[in-house]
N, C-alpha and C. Protein backbone atom coordinates (compact mmCIF):
# COMPACT_ATOMS: atom_id res chain seq x y z
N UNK A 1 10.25 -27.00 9.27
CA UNK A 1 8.96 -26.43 9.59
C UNK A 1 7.89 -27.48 9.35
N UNK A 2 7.11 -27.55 10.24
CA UNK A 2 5.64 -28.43 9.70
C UNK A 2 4.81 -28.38 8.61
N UNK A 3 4.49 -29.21 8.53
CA UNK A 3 3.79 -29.58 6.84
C UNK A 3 2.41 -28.79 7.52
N UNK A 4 1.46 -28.77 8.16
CA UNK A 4 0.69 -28.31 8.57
C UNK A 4 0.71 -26.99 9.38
N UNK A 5 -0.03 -26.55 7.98
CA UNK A 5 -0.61 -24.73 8.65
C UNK A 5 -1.93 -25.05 9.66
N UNK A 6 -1.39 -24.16 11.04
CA UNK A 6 -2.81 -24.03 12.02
C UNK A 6 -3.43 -22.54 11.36
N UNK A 7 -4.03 -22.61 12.06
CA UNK A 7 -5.38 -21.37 11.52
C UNK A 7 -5.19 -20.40 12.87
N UNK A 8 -5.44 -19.52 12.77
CA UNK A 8 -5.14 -18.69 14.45
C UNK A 8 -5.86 -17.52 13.94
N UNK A 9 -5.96 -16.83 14.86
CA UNK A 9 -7.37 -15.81 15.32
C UNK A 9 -6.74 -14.70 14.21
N UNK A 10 -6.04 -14.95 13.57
CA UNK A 10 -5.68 -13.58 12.60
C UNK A 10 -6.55 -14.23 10.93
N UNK A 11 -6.21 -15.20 10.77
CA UNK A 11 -7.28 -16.09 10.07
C UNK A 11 -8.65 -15.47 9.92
N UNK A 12 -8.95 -15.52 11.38
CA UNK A 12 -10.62 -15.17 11.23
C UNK A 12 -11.17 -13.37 10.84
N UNK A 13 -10.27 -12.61 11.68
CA UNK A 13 -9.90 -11.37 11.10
C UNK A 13 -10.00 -11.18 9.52
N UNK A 14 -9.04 -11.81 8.96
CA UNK A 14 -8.78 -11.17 7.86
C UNK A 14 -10.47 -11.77 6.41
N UNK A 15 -10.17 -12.91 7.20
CA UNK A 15 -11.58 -13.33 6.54
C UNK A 15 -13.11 -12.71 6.83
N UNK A 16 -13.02 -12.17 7.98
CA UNK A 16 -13.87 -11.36 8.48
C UNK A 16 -14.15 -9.93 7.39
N UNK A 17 -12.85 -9.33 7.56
CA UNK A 17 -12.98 -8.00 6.75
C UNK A 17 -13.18 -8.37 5.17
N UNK A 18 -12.58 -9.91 4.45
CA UNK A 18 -12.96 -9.81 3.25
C UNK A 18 -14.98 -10.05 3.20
N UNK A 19 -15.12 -10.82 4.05
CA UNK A 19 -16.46 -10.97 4.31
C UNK A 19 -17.39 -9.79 3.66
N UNK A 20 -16.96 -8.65 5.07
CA UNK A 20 -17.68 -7.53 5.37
C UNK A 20 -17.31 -6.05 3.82
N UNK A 21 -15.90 -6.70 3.99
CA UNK A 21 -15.46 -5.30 3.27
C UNK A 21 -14.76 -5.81 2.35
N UNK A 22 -15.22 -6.78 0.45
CA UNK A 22 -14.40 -7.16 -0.13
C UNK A 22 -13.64 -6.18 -1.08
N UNK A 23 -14.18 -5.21 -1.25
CA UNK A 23 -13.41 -4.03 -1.84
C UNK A 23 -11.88 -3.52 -1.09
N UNK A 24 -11.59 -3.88 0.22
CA UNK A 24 -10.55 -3.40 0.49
C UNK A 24 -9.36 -4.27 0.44
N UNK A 25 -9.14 -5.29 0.22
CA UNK A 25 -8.62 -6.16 -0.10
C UNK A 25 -7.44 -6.22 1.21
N UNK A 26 -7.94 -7.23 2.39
CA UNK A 26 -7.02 -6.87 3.68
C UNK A 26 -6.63 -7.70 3.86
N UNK A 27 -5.51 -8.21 2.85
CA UNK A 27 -4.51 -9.69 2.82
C UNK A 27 -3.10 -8.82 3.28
N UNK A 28 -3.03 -7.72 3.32
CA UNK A 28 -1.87 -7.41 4.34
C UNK A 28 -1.57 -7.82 6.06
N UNK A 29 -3.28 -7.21 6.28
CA UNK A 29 -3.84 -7.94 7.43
C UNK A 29 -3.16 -9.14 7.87
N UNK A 30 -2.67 -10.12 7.37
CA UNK A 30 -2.64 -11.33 7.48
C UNK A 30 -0.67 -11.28 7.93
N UNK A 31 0.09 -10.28 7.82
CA UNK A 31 1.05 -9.93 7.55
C UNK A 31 1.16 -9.21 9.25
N UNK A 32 0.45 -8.18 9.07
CA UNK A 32 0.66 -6.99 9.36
C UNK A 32 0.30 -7.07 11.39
N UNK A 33 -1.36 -8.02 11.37
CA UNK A 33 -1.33 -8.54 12.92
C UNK A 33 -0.96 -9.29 13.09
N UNK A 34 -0.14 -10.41 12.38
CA UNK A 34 0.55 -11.64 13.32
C UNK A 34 1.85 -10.77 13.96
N UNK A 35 2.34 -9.98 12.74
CA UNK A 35 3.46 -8.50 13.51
C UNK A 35 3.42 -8.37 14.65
N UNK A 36 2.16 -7.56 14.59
CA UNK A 36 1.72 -6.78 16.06
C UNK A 36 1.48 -7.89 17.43
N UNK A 37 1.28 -8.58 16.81
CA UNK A 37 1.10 -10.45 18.12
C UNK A 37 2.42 -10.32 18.08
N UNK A 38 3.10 -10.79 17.47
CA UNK A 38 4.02 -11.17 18.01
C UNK A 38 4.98 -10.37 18.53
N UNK A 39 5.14 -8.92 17.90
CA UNK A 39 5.51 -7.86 19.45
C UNK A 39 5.26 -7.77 21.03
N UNK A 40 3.75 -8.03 20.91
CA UNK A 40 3.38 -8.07 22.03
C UNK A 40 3.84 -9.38 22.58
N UNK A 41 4.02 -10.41 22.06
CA UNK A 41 4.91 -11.69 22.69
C UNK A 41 6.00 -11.62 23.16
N UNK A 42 6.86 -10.87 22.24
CA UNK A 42 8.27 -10.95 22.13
C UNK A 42 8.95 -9.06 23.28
N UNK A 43 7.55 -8.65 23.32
CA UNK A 43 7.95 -7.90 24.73
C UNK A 43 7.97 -8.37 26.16
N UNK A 44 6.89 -9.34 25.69
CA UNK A 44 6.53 -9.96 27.00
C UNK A 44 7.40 -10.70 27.69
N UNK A 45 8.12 -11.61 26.81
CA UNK A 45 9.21 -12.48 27.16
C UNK A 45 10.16 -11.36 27.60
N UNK A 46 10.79 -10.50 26.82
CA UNK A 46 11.76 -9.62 26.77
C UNK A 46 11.56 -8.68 28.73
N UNK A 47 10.42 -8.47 28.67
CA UNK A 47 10.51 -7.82 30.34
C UNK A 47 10.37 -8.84 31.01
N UNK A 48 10.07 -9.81 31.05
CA UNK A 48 10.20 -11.07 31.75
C UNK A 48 11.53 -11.33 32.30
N UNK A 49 12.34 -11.64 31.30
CA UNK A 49 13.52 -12.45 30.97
C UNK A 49 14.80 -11.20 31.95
N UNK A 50 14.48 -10.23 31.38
CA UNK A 50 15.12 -8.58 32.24
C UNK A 50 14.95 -8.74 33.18
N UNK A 51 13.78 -9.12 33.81
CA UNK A 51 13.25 -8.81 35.50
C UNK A 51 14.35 -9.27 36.02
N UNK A 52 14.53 -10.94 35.83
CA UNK A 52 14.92 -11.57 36.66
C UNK A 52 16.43 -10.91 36.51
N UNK A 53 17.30 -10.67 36.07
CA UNK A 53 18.20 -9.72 35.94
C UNK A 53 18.60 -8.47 36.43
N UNK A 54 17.56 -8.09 36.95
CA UNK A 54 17.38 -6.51 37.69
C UNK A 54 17.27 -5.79 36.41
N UNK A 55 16.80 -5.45 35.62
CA UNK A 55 17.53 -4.79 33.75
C UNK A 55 15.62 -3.75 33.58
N UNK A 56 15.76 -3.01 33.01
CA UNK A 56 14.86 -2.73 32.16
C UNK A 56 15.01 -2.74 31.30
N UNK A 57 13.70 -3.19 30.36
CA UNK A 57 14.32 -3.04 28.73
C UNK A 57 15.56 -2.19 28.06
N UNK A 58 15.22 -0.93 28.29
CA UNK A 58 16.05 0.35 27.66
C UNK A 58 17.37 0.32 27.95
N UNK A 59 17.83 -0.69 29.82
CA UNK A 59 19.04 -0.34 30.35
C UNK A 59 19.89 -1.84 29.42
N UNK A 60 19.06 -3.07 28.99
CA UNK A 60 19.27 -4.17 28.07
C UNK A 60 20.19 -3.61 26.75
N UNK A 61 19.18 -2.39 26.23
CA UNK A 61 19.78 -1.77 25.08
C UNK A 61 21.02 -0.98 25.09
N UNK A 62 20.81 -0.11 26.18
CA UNK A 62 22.28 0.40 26.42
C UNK A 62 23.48 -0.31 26.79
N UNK A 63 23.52 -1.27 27.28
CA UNK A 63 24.47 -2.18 27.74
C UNK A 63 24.54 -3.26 26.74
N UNK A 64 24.24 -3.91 25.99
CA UNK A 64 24.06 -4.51 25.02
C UNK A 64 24.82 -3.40 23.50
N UNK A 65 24.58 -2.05 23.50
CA UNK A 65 24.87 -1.25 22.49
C UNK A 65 26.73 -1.21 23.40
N UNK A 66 26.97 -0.68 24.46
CA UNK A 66 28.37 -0.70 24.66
C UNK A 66 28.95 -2.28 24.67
N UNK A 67 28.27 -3.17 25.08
CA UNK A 67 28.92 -4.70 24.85
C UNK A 67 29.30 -4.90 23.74
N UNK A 68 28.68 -4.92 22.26
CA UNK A 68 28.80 -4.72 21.37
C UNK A 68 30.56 -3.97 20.38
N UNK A 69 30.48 -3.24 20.69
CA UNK A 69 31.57 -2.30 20.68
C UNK A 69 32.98 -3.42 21.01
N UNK A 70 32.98 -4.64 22.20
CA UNK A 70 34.29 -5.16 22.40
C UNK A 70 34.86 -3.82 23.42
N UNK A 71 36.07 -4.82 23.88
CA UNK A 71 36.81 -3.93 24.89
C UNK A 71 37.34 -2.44 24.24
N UNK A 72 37.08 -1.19 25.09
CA UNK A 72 36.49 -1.40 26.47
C UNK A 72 35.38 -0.98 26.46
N UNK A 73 34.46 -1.60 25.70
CA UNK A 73 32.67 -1.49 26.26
C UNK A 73 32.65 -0.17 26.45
N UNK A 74 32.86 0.76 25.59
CA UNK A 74 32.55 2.57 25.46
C UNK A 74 31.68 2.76 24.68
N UNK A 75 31.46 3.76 24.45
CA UNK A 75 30.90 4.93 23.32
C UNK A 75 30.40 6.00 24.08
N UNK A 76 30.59 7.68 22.91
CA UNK A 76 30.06 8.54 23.36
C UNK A 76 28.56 8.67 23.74
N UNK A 77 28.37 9.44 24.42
CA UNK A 77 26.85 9.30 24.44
C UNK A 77 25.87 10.02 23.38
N UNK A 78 26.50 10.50 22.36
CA UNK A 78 25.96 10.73 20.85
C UNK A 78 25.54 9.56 20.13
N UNK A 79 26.35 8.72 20.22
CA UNK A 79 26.49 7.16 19.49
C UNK A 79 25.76 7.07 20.41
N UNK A 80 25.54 6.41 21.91
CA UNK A 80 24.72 5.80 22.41
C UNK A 80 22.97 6.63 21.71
N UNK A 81 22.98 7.27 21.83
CA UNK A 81 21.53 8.14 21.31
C UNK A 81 21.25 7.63 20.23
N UNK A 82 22.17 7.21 19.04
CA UNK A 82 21.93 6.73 17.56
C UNK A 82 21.63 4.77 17.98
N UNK A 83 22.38 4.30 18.64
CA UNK A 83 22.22 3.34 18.60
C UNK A 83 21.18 2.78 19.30
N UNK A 84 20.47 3.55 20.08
CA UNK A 84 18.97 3.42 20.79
C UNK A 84 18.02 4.07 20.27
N UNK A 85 18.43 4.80 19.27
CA UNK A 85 16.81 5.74 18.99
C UNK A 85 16.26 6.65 19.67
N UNK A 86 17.12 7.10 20.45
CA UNK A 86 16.56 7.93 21.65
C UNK A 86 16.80 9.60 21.61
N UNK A 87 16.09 10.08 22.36
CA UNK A 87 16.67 12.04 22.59
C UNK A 87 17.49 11.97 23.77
N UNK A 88 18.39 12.97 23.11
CA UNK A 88 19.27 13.72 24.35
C UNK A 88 19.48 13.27 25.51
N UNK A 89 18.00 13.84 25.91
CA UNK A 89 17.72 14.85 27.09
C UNK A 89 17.46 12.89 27.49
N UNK A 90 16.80 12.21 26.70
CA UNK A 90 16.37 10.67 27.21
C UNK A 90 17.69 9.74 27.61
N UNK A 91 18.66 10.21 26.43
CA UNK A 91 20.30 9.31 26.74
C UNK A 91 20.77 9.81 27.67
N UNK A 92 20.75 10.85 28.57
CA UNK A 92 21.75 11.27 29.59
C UNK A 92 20.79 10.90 30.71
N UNK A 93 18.88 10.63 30.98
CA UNK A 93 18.95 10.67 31.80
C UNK A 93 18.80 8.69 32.32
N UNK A 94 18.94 8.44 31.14
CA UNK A 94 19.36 6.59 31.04
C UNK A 94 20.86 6.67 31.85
N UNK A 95 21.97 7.20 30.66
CA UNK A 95 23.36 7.01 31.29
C UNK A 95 23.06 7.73 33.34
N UNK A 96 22.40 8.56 33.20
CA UNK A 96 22.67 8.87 35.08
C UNK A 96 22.13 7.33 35.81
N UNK A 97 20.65 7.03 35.30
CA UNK A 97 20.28 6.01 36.32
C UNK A 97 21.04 4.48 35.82
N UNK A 98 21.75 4.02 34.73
CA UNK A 98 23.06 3.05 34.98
C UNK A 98 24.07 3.00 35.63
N UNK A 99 24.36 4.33 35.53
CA UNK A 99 25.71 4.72 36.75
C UNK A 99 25.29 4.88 38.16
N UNK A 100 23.70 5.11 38.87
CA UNK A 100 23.28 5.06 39.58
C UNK A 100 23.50 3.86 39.95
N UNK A 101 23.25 2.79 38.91
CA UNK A 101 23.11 1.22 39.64
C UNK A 101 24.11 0.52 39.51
N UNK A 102 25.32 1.10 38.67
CA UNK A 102 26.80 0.57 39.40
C UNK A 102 26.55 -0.06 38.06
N UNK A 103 25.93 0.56 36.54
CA UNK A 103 26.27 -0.80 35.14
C UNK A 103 26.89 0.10 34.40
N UNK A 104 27.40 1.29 34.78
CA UNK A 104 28.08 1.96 33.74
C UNK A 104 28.64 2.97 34.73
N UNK A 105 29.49 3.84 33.88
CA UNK A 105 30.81 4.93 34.44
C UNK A 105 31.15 5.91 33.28
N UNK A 106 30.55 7.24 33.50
CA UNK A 106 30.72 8.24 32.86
C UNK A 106 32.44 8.64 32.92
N UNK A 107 33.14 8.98 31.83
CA UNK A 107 34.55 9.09 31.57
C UNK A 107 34.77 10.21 30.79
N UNK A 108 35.90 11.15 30.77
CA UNK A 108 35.72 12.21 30.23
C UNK A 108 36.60 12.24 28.79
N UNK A 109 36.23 12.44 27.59
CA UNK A 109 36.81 12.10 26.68
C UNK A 109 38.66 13.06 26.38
N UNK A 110 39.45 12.66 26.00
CA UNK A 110 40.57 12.52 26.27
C UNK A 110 41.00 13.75 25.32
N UNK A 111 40.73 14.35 24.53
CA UNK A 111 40.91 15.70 23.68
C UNK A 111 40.06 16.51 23.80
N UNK A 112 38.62 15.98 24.00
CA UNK A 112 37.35 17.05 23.81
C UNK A 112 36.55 16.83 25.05
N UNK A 113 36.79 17.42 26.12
CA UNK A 113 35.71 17.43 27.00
C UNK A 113 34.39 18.00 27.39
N UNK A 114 34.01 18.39 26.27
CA UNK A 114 32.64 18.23 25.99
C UNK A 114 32.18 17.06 25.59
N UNK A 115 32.60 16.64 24.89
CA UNK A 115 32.49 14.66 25.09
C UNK A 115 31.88 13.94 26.17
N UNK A 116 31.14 13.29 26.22
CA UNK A 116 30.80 12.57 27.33
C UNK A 116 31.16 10.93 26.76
N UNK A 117 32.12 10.03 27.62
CA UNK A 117 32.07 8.45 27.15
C UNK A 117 31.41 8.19 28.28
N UNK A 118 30.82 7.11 27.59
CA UNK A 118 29.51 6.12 28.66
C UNK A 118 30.41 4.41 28.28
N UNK A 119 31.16 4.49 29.50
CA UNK A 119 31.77 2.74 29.45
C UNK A 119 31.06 1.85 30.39
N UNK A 120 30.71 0.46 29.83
CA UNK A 120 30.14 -0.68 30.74
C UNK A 120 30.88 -1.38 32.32
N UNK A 121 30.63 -1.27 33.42
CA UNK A 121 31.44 -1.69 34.07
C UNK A 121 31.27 -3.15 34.08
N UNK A 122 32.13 -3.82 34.62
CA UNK A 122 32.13 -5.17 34.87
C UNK A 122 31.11 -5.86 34.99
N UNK A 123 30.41 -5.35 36.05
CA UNK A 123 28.89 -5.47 36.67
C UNK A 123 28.04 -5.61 35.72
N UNK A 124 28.15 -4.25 35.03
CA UNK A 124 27.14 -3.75 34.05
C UNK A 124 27.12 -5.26 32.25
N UNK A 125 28.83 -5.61 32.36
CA UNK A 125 29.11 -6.52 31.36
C UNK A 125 28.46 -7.87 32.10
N UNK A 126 28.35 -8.40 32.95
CA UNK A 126 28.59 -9.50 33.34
C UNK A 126 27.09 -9.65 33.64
N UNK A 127 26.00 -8.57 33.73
CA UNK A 127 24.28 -9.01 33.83
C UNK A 127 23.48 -8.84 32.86
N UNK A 128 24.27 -7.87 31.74
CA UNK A 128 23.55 -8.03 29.98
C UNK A 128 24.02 -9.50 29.59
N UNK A 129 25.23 -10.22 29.81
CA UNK A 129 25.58 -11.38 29.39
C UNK A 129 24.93 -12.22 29.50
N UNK A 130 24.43 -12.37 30.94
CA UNK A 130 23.73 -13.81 31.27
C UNK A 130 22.04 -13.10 31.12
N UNK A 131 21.63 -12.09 31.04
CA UNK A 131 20.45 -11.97 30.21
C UNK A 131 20.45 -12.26 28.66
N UNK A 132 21.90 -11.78 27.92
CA UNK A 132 21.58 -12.15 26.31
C UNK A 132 21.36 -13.76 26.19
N UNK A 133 21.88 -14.76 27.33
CA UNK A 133 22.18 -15.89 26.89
C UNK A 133 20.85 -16.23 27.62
N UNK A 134 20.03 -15.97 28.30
CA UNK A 134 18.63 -16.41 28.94
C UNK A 134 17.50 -16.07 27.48
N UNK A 135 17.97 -14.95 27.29
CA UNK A 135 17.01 -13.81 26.04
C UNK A 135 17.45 -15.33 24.53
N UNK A 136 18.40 -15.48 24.60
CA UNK A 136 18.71 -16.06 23.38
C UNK A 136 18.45 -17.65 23.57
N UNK A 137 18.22 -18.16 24.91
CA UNK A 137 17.61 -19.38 24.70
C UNK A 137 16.37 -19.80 24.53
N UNK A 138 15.61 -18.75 25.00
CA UNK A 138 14.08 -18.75 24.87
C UNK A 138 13.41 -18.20 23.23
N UNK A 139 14.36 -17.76 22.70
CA UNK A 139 14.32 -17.59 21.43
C UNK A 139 14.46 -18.37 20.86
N UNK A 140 15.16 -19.45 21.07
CA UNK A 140 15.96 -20.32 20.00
C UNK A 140 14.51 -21.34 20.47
N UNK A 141 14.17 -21.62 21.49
CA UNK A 141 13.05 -22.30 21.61
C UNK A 141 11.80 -22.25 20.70
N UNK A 142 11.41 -20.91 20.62
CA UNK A 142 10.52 -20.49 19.55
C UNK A 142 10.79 -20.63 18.25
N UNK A 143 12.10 -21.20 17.77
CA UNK A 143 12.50 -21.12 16.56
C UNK A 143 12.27 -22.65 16.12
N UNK A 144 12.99 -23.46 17.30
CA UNK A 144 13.39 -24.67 16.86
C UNK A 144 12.55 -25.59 16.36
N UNK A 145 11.13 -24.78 15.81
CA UNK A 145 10.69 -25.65 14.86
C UNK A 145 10.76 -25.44 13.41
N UNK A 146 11.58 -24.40 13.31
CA UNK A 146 12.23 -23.93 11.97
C UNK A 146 13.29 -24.59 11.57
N UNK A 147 13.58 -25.33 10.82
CA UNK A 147 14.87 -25.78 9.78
C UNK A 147 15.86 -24.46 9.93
N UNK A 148 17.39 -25.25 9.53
CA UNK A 148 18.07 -23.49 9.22
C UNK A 148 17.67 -23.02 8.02
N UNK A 149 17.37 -23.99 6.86
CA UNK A 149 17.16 -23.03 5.78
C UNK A 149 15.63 -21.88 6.01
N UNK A 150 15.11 -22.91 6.78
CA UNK A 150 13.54 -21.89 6.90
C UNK A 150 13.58 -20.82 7.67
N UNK A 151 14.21 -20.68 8.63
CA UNK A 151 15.00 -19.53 9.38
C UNK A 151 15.40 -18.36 8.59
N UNK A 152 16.48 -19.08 7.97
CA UNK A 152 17.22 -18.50 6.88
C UNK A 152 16.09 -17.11 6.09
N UNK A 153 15.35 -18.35 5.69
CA UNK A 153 14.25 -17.36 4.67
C UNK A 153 13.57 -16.25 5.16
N UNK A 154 13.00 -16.62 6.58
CA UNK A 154 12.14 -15.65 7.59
C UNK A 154 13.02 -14.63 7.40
N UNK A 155 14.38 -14.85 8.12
CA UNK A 155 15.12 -13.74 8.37
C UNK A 155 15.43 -12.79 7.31
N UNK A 156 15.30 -13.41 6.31
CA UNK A 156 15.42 -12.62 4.42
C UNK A 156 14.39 -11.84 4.38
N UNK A 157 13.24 -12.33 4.77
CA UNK A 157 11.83 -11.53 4.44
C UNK A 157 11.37 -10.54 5.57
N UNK A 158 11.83 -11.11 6.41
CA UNK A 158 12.22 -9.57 7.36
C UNK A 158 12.99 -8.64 7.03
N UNK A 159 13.89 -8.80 6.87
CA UNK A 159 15.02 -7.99 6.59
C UNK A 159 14.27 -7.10 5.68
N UNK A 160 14.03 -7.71 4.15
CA UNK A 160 13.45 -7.02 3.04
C UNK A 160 12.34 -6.19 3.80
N UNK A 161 11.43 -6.31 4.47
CA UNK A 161 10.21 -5.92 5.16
C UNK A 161 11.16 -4.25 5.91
N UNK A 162 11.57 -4.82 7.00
CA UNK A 162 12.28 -4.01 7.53
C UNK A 162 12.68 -3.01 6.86
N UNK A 163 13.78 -2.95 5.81
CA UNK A 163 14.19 -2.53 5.29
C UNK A 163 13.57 -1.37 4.37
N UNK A 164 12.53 -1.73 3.90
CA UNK A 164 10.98 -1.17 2.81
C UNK A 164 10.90 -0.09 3.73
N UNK A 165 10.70 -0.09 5.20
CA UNK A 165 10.23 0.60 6.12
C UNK A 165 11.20 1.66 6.49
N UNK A 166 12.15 1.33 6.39
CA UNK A 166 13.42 2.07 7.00
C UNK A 166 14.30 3.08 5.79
N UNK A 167 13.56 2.34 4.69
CA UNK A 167 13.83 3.39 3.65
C UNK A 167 12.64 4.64 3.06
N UNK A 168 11.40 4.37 3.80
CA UNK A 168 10.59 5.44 4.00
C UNK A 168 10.67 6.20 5.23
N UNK A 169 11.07 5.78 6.50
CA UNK A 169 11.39 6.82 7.51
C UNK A 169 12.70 8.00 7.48
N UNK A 170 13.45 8.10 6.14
CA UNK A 170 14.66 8.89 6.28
C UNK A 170 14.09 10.39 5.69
């Protein structure tokens, strides 16, 4: 990482509010909108990078959640719902428009057919691939002014961050 810190418009923010408002003490600020920047970056790239793929974000996640898995690129569509964050009524009407576009194939589960399996077809494997590896070079770009150990650390203090958060949403 560079020996030199730049200053960027979150800088002026946070110094702004100690300015105006030193009682509130808004050194989270400093945390909290480079966050929100860099979501909005890291979406930007992210529907970018999809386009050219034919993909929407959400269809990235679903196909990416059965890639995951290893052969044969299944899961019910309960699991698919957990592994996207999504409702129901939102996972079935994702799984219809993948199978619409020829990236997935509804299968009927083999004891319980009330079951629904949602498997990746070929198609469906072979255009999350060369998006993860487009998605993951333009990443690594943004990184590569990080050391591995400094990486390393980010990824620790996320995690911990993350984590803080994810143990108040249960």
């Amino acid at each position: 990482m560079s020996g030199t810190i730049q200053r960027d418009e979150v800088d002026g923010i946070v110094e702004a509010w100690v300015r105006e408002r030193p009682d509130i003490h808004p050194e989270p600020l400093a945390i909290f909108s480079r966050l929100l920047r860099l979501d909005r970056h890291v979406k930007k790239i992210r529907r970018q990078i999809f386009a050219r793929f034919g993909l929407e974000p959400w269809e990235f996640e679903m196909l990416t959640a059965l890639r995951r898995q290893g052969a044969p690129y299944r899961l019910t569509a309960g699991r698919l719902m957990q592994e996207t964050l999504v409702s129901s009524g939102t996972v079935t009407n994702r799984i219809d428009r993948m199978v619409a576009r020829g990236n997935a194939r509804r299968l009927a589960h083999e004891s319980d057919k009330r079951v629904v399996l949602v498997e990746a077809t070929l198609e469906g494997l072979a255009v999350v691939d060369e998006a993860m590896a487009a998605l993951l070079e333009v990443q690594r770009e943004h990184l590569s002014h990080f050391d591995d150990d400094a990486a390393g650390q980010l990824a620790a203090y996320l995690r911990e961050l993350l984590s803080s958060f994810e143990a108040t949403a249960r």
